[in-house]
N, C-alpha and C. Protein backbone atom coordinates (compact mmCIF):
# COMPACT_ATOMS: atom_id res chain seq x y z
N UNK A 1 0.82 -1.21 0.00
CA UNK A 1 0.00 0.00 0.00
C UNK A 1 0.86 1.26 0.00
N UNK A 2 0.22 1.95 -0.59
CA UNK A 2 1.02 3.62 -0.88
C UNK A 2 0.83 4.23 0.66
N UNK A 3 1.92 4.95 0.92
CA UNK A 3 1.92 5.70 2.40
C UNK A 3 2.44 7.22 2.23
N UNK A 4 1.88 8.41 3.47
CA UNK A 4 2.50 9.34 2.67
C UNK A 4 1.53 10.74 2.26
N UNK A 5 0.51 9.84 1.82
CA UNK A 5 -0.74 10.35 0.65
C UNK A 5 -1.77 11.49 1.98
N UNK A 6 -1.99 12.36 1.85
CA UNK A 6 -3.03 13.03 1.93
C UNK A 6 -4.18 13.58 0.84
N UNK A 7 -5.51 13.90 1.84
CA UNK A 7 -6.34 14.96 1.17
C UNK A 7 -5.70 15.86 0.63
N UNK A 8 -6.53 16.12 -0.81
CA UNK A 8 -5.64 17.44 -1.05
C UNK A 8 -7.06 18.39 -1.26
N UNK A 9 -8.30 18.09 -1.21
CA UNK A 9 -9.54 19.13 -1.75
C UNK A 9 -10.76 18.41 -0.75
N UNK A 10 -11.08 19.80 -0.17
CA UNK A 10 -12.02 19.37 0.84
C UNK A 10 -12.97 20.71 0.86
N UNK A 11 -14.44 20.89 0.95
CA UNK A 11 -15.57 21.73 1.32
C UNK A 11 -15.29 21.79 2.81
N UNK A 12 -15.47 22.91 2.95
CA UNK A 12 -16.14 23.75 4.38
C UNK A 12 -17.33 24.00 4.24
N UNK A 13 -18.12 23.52 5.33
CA UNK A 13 -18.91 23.12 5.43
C UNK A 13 -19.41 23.89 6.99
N UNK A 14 -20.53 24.06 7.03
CA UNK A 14 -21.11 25.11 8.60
C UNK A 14 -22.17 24.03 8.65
N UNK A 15 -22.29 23.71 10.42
CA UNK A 15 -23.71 22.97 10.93
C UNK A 15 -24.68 24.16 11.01
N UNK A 16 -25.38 24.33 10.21
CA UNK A 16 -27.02 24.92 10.29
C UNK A 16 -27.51 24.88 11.36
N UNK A 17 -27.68 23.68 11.73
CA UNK A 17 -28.95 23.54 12.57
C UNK A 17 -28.71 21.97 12.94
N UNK A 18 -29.79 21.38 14.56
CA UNK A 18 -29.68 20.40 14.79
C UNK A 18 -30.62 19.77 15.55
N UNK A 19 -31.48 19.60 14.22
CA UNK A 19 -33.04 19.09 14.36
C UNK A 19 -33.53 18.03 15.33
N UNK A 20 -32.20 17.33 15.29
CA UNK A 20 -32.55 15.91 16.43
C UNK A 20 -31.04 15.42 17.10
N UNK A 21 -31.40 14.56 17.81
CA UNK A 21 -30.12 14.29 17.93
C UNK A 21 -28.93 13.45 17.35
N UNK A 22 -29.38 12.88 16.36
CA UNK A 22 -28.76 12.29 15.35
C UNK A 22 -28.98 12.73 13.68
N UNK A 23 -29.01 13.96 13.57
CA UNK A 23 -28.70 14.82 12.94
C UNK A 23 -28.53 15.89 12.63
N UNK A 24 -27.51 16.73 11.72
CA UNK A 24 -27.26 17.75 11.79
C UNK A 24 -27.12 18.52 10.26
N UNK A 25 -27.78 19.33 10.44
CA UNK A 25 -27.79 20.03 9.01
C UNK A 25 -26.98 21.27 7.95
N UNK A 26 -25.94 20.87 7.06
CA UNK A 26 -25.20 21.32 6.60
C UNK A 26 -25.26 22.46 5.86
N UNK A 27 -24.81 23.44 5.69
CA UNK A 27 -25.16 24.79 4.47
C UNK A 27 -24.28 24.36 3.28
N UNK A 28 -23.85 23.07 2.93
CA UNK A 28 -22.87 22.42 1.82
C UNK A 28 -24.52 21.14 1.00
N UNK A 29 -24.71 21.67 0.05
CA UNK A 29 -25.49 20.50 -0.77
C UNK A 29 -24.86 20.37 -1.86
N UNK A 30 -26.12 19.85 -2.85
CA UNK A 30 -25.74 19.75 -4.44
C UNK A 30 -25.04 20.72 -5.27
N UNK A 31 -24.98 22.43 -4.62
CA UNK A 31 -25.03 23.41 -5.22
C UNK A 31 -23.55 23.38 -4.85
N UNK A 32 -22.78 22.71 -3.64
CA UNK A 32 -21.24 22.65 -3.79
C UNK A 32 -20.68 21.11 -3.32
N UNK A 33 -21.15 20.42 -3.89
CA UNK A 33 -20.53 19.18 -3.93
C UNK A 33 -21.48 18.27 -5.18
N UNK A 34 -20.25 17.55 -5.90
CA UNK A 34 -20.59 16.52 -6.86
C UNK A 34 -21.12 14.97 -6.31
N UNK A 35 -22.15 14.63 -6.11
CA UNK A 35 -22.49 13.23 -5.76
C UNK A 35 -22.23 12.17 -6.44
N UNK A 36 -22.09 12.33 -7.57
CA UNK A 36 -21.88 11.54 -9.07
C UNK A 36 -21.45 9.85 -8.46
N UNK A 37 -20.42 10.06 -8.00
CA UNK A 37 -19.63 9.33 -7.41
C UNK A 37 -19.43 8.58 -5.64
N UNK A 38 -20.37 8.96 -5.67
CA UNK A 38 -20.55 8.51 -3.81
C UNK A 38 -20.53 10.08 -3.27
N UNK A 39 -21.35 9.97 -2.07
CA UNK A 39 -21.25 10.89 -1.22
C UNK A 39 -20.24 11.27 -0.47
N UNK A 40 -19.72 12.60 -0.28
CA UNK A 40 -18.35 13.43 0.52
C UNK A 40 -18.70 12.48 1.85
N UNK A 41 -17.29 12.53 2.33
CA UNK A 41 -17.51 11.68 3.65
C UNK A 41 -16.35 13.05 4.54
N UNK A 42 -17.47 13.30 5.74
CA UNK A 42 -16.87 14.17 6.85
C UNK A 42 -14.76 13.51 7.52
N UNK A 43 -13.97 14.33 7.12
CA UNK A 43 -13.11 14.01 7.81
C UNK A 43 -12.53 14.41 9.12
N UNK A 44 -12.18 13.41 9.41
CA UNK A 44 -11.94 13.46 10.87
C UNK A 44 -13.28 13.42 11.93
N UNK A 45 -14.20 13.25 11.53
CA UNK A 45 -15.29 13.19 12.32
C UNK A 45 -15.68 11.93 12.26
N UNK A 46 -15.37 10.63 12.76
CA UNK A 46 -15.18 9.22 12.82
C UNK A 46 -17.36 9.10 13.33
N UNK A 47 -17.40 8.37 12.97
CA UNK A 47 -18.90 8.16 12.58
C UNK A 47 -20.04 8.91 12.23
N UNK A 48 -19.47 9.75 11.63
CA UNK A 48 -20.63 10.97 10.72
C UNK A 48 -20.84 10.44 9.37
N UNK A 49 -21.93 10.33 8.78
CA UNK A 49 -22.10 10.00 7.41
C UNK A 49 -23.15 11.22 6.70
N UNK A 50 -22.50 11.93 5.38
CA UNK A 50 -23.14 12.98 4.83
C UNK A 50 -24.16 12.00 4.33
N UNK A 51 -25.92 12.93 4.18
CA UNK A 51 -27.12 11.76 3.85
C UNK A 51 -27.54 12.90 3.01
N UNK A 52 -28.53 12.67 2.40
CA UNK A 52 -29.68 13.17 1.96
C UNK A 52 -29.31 14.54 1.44
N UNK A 53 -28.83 14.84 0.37
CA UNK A 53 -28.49 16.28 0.05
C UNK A 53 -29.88 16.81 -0.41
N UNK A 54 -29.90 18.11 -0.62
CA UNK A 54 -30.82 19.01 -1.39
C UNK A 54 -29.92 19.97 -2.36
N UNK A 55 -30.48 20.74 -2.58
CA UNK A 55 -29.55 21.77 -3.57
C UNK A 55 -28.64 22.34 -2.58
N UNK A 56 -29.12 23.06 -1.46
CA UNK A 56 -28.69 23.94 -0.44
C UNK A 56 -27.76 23.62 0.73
N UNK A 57 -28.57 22.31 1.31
CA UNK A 57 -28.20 21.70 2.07
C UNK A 57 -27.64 20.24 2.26
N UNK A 58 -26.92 19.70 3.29
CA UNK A 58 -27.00 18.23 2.96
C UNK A 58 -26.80 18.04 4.80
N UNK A 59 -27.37 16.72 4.82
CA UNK A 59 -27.38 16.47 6.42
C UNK A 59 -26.61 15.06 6.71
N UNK A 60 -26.00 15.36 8.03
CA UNK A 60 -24.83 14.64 8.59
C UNK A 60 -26.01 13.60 9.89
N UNK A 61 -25.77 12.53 9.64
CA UNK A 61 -25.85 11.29 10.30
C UNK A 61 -25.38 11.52 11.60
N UNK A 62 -25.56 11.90 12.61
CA UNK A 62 -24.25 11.87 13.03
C UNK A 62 -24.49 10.61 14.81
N UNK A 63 -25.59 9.18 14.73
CA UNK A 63 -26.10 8.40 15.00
C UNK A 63 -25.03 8.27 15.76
N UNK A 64 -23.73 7.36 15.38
CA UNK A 64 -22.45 7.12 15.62
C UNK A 64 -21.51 7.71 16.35
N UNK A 65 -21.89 8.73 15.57
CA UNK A 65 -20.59 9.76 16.09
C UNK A 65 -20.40 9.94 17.63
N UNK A 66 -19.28 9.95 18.38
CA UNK A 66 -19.18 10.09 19.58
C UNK A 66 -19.09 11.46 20.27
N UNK A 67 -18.62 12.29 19.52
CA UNK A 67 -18.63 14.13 19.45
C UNK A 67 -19.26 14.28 18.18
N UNK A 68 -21.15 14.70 18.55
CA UNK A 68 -21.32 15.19 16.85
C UNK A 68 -21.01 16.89 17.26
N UNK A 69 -20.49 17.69 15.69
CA UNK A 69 -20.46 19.15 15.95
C UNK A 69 -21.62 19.89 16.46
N UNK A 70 -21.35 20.81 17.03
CA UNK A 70 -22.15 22.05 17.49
C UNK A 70 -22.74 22.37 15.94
N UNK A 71 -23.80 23.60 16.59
CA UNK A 71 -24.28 24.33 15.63
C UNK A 71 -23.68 25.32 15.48
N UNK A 72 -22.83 25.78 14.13
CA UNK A 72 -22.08 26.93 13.71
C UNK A 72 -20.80 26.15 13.89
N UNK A 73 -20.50 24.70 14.26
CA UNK A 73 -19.52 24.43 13.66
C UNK A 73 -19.08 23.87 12.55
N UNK A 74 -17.57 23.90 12.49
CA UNK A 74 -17.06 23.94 10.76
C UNK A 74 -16.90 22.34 10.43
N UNK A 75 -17.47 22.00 9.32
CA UNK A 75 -17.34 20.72 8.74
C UNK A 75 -16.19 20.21 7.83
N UNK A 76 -15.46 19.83 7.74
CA UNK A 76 -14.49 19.43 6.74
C UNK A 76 -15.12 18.38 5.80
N UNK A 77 -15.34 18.83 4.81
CA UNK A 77 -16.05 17.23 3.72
C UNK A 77 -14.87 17.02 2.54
N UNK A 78 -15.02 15.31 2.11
CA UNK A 78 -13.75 15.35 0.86
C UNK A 78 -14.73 14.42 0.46
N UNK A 79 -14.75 15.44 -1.17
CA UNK A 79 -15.98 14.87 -2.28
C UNK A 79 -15.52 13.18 -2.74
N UNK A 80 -16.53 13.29 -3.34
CA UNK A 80 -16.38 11.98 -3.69
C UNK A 80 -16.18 11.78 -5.31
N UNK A 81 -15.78 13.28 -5.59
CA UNK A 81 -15.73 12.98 -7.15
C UNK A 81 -15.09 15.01 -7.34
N UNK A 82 -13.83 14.75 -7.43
CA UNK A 82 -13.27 16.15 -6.74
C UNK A 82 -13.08 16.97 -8.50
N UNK A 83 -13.50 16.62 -9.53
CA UNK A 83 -13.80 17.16 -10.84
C UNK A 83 -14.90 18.41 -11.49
N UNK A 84 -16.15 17.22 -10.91
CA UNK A 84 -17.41 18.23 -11.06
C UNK A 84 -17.47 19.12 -9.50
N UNK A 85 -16.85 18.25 -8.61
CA UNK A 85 -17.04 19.46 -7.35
C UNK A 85 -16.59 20.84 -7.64
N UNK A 86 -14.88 20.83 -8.44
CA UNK A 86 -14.42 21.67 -8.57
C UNK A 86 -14.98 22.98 -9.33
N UNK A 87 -15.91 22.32 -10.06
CA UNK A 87 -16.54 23.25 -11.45
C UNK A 87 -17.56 24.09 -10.45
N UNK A 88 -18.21 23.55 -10.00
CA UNK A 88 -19.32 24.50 -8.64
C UNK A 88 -18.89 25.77 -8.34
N UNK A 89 -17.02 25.65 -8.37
CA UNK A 89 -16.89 26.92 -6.89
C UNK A 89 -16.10 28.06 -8.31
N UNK A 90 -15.77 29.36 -7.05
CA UNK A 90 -15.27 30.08 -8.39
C UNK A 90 -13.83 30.13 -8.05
N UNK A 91 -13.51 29.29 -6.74
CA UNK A 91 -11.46 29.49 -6.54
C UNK A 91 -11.38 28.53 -5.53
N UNK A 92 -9.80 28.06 -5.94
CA UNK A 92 -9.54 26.84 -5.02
C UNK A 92 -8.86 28.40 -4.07
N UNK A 93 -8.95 27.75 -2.55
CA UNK A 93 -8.26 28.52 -1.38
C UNK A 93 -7.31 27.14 -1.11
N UNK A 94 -6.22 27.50 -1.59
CA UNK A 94 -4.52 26.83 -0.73
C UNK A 94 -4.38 27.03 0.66
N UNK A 95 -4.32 26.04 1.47
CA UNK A 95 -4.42 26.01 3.06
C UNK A 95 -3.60 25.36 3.18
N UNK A 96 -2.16 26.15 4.42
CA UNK A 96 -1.59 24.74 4.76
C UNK A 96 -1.38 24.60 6.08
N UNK A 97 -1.59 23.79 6.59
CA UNK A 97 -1.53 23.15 8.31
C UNK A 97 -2.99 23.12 8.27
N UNK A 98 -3.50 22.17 7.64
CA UNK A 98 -4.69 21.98 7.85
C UNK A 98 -5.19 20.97 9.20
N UNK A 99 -4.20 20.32 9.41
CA UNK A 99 -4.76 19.63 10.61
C UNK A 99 -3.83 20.12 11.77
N UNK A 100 -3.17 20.97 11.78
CA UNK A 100 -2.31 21.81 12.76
C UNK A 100 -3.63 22.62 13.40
N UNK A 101 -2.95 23.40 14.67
CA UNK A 101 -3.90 24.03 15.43
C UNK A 101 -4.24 25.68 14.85
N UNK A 102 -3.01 26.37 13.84
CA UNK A 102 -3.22 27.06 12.58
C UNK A 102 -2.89 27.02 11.42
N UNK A 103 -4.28 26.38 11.02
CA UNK A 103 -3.71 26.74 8.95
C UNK A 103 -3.80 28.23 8.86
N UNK A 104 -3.66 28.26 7.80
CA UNK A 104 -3.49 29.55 6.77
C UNK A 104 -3.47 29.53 5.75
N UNK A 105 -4.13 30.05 5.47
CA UNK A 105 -4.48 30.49 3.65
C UNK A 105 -3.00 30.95 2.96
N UNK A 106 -3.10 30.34 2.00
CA UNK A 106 -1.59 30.75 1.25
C UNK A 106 -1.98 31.28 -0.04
N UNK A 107 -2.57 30.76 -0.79
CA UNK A 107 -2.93 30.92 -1.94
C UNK A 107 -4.19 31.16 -2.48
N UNK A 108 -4.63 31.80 -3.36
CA UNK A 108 -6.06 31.66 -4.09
C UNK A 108 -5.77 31.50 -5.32
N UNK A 109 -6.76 30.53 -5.90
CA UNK A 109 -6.61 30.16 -7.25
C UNK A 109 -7.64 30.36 -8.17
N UNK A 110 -8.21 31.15 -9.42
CA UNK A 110 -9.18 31.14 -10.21
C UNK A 110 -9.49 29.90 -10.46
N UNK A 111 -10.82 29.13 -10.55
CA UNK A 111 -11.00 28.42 -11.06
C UNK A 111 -11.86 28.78 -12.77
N UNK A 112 -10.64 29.01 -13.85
CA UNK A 112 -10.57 29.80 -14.91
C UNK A 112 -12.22 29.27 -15.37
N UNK A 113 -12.53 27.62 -15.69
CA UNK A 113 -13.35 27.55 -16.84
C UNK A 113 -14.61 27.23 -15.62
N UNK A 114 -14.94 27.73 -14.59
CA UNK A 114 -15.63 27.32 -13.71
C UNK A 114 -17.21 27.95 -14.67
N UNK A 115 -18.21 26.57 -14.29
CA UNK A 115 -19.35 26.90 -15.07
C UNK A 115 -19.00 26.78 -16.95
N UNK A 116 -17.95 26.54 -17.36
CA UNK A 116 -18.10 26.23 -18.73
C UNK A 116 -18.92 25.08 -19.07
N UNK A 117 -19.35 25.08 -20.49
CA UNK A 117 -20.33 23.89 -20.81
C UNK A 117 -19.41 23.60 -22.03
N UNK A 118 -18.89 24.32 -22.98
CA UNK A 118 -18.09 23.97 -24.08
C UNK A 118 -17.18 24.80 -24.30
């Protein structure tokens, strides 16, 4: 097995709201993530499963989870198909120390043909 390898493209993601106690509702849907390919799976949040998107929204499972997030906290999601995700947004943001106690933004990137059809 390959070792080494990180995430390299992940949505931020905000908890909305938290209708019950085994779920929690995302301001990340269809409108910024590609499903095509399986659903974004929350990282680092060890038994959360992203469910049920809408355009707007998509909601976190979070049944399992042993710490589910607060409301107004930040979600880390890694798509499941990081191509058409990319086309959604209008710039990649370069972060590094992402799992350090500060990242920082390093970079912004146009995403030039974002929304092209031909």
């Amino acid at each position: 097995p390959m070792t080494g390898f990180a995430h390299a493209l992940f949505i931020y993601a905000t908890v909305m709201s938290a209708p019950a106690p085994e779920r929690r509702v995302l301001d990340a849907g269809l409108k910024a993530l590609a499903v095509d390919s399986g659903m974004p799976v929350p990282w680092q949040l060890p038994g959360a499963l992203y469910v049920r998107p809408s355009d707007e929204h998509g909601n976190l499972d979070v049944s399992a989870c042993s710490a589910p997030p607060a409301r107004g906290d930040k979600v880390l999601l890694v798509p499941g198909h990081c191509d058409p995700t990319v086309n959604l947004h209008d710039w990649y943001v370069g972060v590094r120390g992402l799992s350090g106690p500060h990242p920082r933004v390093e970079q912004l990137w146009p995403v030039a043909a974002r929304g092209a059809l031909f």
